[in-house]
N, C-alpha and C. Protein backbone atom coordinates (compact mmCIF):
# COMPACT_ATOMS: atom_id res chain seq x y z
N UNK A 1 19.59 2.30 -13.38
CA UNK A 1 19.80 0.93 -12.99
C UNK A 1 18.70 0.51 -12.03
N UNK A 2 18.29 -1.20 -12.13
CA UNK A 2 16.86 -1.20 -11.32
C UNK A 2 17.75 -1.47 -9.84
N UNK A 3 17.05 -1.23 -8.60
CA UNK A 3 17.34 -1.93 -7.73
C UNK A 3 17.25 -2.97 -7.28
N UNK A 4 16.23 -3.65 -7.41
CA UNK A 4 15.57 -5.33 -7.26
C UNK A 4 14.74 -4.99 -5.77
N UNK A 5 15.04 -3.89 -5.40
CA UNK A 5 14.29 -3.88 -3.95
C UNK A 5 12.93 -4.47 -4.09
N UNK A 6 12.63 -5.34 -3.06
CA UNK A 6 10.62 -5.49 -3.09
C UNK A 6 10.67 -6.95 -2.20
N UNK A 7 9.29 -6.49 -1.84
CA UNK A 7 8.77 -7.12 -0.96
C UNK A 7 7.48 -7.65 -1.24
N UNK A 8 6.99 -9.08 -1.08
CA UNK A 8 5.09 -8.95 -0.78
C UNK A 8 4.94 -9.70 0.03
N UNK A 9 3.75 -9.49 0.45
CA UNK A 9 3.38 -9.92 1.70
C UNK A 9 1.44 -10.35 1.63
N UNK A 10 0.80 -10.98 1.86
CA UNK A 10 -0.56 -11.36 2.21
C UNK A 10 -1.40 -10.22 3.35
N UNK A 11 -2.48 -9.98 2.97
CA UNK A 11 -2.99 -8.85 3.25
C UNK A 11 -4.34 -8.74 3.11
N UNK A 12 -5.27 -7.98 3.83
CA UNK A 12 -6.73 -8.46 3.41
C UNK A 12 -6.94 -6.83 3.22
N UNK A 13 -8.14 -6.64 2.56
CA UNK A 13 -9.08 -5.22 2.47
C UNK A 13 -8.87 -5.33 0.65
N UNK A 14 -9.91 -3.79 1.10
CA UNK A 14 -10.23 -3.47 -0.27
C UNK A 14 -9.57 -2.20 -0.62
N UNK A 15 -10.14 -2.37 -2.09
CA UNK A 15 -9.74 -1.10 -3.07
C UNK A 15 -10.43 -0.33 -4.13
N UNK A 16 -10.33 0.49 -4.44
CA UNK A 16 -11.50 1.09 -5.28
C UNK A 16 -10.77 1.14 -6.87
N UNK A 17 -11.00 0.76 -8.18
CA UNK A 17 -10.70 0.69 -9.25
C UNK A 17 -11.57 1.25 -10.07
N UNK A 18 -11.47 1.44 -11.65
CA UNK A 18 -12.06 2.20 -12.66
C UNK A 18 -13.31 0.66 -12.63
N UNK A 19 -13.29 -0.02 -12.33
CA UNK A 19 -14.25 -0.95 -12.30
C UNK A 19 -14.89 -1.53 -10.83
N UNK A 20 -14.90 -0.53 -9.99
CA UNK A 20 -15.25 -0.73 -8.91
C UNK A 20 -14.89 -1.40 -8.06
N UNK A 21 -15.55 -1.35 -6.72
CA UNK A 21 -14.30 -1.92 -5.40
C UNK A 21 -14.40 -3.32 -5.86
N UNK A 22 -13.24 -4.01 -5.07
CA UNK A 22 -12.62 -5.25 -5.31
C UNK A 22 -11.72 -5.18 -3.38
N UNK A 23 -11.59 -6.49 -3.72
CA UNK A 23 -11.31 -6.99 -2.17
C UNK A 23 -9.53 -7.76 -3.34
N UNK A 24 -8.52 -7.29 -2.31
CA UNK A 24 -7.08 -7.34 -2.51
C UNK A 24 -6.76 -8.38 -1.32
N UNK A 25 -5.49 -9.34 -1.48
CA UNK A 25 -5.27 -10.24 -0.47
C UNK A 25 -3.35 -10.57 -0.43
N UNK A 26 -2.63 -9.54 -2.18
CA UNK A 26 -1.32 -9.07 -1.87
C UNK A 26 -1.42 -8.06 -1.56
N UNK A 27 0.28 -7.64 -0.94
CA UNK A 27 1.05 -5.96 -1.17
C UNK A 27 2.21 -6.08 -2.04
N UNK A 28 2.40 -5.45 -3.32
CA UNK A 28 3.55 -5.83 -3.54
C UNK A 28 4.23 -4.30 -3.12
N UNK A 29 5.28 -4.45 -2.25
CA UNK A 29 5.79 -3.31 -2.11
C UNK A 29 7.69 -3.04 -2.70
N UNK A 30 7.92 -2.07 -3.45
CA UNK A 30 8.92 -2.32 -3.93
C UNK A 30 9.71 -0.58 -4.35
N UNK A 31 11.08 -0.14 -4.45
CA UNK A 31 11.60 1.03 -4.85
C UNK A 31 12.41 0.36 -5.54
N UNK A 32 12.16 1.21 -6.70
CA UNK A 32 12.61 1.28 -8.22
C UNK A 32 12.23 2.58 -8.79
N UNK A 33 12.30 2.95 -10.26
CA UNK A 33 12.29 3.92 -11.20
C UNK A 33 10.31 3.66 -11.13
N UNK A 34 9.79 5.29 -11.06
CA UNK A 34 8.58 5.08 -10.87
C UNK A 34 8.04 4.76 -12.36
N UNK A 35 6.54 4.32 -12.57
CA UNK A 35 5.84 4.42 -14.23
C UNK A 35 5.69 5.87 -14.49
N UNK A 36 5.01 6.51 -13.38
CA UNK A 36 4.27 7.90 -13.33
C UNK A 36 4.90 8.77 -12.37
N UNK A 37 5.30 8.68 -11.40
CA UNK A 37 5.36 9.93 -10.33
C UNK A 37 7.15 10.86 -10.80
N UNK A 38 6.99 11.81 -10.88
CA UNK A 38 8.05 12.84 -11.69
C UNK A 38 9.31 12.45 -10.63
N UNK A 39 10.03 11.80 -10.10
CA UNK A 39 11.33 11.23 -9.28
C UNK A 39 11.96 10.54 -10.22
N UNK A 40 13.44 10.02 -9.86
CA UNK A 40 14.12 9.15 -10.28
C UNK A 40 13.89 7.84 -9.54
N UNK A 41 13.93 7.54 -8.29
CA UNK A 41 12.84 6.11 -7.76
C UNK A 41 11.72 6.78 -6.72
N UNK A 42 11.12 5.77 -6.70
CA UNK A 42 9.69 5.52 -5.81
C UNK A 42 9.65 4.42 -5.03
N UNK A 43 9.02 4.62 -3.94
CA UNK A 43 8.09 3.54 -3.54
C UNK A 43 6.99 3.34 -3.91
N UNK A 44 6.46 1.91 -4.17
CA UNK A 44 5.69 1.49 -4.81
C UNK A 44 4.73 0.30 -4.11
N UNK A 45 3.64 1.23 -3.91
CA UNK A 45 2.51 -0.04 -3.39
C UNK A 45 1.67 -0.89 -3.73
N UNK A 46 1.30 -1.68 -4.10
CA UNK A 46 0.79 -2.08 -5.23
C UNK A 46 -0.24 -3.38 -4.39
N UNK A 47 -1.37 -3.11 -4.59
CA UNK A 47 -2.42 -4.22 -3.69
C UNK A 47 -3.37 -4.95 -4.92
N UNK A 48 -2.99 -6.00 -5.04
CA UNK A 48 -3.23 -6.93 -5.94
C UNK A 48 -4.60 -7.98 -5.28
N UNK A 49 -5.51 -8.10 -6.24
CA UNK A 49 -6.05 -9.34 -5.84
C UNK A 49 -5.57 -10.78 -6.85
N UNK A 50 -5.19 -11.32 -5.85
CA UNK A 50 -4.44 -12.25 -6.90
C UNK A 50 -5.45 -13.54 -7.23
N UNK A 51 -6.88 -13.87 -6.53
CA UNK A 51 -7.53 -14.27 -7.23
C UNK A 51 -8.10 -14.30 -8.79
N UNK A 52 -7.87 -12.86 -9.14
CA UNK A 52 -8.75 -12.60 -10.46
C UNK A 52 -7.90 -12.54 -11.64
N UNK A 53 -7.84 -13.41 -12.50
CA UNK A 53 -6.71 -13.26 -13.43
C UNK A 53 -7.02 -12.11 -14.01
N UNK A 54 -7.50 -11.12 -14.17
CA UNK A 54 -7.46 -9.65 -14.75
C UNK A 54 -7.06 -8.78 -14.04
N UNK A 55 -6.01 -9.52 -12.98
CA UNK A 55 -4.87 -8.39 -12.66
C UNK A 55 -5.50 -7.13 -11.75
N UNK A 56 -6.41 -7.66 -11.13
CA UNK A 56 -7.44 -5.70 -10.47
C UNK A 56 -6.49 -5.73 -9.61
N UNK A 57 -5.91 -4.02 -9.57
CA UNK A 57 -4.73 -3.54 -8.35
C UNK A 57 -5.40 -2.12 -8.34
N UNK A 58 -4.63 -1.78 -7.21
CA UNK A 58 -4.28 -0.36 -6.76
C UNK A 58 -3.15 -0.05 -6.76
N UNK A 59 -2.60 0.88 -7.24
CA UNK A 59 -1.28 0.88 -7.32
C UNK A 59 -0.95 2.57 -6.96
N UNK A 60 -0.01 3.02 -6.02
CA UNK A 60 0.73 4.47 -5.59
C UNK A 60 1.94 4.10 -5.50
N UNK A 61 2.61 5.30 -6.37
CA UNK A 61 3.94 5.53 -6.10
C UNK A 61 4.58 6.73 -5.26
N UNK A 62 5.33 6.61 -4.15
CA UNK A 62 5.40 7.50 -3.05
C UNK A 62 6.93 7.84 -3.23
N UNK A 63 7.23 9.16 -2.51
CA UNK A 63 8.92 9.90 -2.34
C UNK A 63 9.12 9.06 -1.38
N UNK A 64 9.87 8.80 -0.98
CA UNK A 64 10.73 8.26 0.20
C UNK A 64 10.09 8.84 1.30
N UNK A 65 10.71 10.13 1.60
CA UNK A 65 9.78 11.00 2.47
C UNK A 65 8.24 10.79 2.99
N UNK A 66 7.66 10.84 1.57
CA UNK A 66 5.86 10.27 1.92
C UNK A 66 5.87 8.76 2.61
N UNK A 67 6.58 7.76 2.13
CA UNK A 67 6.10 6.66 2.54
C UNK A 67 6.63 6.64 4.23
N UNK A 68 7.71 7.26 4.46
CA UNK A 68 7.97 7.33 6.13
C UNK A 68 7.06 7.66 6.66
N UNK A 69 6.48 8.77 6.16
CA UNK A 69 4.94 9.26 6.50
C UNK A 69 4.11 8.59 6.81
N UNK A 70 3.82 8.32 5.93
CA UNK A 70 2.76 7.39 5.59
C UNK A 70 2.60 6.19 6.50
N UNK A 71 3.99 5.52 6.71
CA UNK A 71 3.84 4.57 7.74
C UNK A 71 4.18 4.88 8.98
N UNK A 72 4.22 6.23 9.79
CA UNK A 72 3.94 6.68 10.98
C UNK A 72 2.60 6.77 10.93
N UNK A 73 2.34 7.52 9.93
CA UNK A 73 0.52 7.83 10.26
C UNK A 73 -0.01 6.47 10.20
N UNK A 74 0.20 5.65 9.51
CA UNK A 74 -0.49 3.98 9.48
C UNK A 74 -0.42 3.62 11.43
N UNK A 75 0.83 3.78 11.34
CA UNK A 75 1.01 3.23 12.92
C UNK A 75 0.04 4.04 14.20
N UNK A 76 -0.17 4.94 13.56
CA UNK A 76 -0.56 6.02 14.80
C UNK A 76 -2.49 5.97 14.50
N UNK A 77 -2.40 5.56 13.50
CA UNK A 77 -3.69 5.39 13.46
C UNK A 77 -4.35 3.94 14.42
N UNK A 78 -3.27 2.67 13.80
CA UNK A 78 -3.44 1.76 14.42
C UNK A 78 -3.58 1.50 15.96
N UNK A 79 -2.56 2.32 16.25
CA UNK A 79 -2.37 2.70 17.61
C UNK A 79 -3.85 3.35 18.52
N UNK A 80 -4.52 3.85 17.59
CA UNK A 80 -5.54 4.68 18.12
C UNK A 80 -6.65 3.85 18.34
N UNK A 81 -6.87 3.08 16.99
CA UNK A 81 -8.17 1.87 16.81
C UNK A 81 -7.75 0.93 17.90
N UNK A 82 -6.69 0.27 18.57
CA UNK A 82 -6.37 -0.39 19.50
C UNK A 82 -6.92 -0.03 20.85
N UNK A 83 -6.62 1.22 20.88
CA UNK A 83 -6.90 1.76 21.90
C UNK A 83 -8.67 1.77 22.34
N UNK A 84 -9.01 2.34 21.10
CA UNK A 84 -10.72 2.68 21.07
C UNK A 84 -11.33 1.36 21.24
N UNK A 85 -10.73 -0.19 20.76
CA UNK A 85 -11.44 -1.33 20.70
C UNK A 85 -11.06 -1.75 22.03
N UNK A 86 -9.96 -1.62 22.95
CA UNK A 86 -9.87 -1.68 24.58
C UNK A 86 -10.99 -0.87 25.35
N UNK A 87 -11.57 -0.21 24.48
CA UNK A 87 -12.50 0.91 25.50
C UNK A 87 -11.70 2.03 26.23
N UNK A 88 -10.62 2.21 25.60
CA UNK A 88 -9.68 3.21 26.52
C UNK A 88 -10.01 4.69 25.82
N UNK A 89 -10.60 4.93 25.05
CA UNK A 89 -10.95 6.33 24.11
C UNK A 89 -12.67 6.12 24.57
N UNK A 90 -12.91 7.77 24.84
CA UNK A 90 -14.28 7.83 25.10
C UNK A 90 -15.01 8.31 23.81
């Protein structure tokens, strides 16, 4: 059964594709039944440039587990570049 879970949100950076980098400006983020990753659901990231009608994305599907991860380490990274652009990291 799907869940309907998901989210998007506006977003800037890039991404690297079978056709080279491209600059993304969604996230679609969403848990459901993955395409590829061997689970019964995933999280699903999905960074779209929604300028280009040929659809260029990046797309990962994560365990539950990974994406908690994933967004501590996001935070802790952020946390760090904050710090370094205060001049507080030598």
């Amino acid at each position: 059964m799907c869940t309907t879970i998901g989210h998007a949100a506006g977003i800037a950076g890039s991404g690297r594709s079978t056709q080279g980098w491209f600059w993304f400006d969604r996230v679609w983020l969403s848990y459901d039944h993955p395409f590829h990753a061997q689970v019964e659901h995933a999280v699903s990231v999905d960074f779209v440039d929604g300028s280009r009608p040929s659809g260029e994305r990046v797309a990962v599907e994560l365990t539950r587990e990974a994406a908690r991860q994933l967004a501590l380490d996001l935070l802790a990274v952020a946390d760090q570049a904050d710090a370094y652009e205060a001049g507080l990291m030598a």
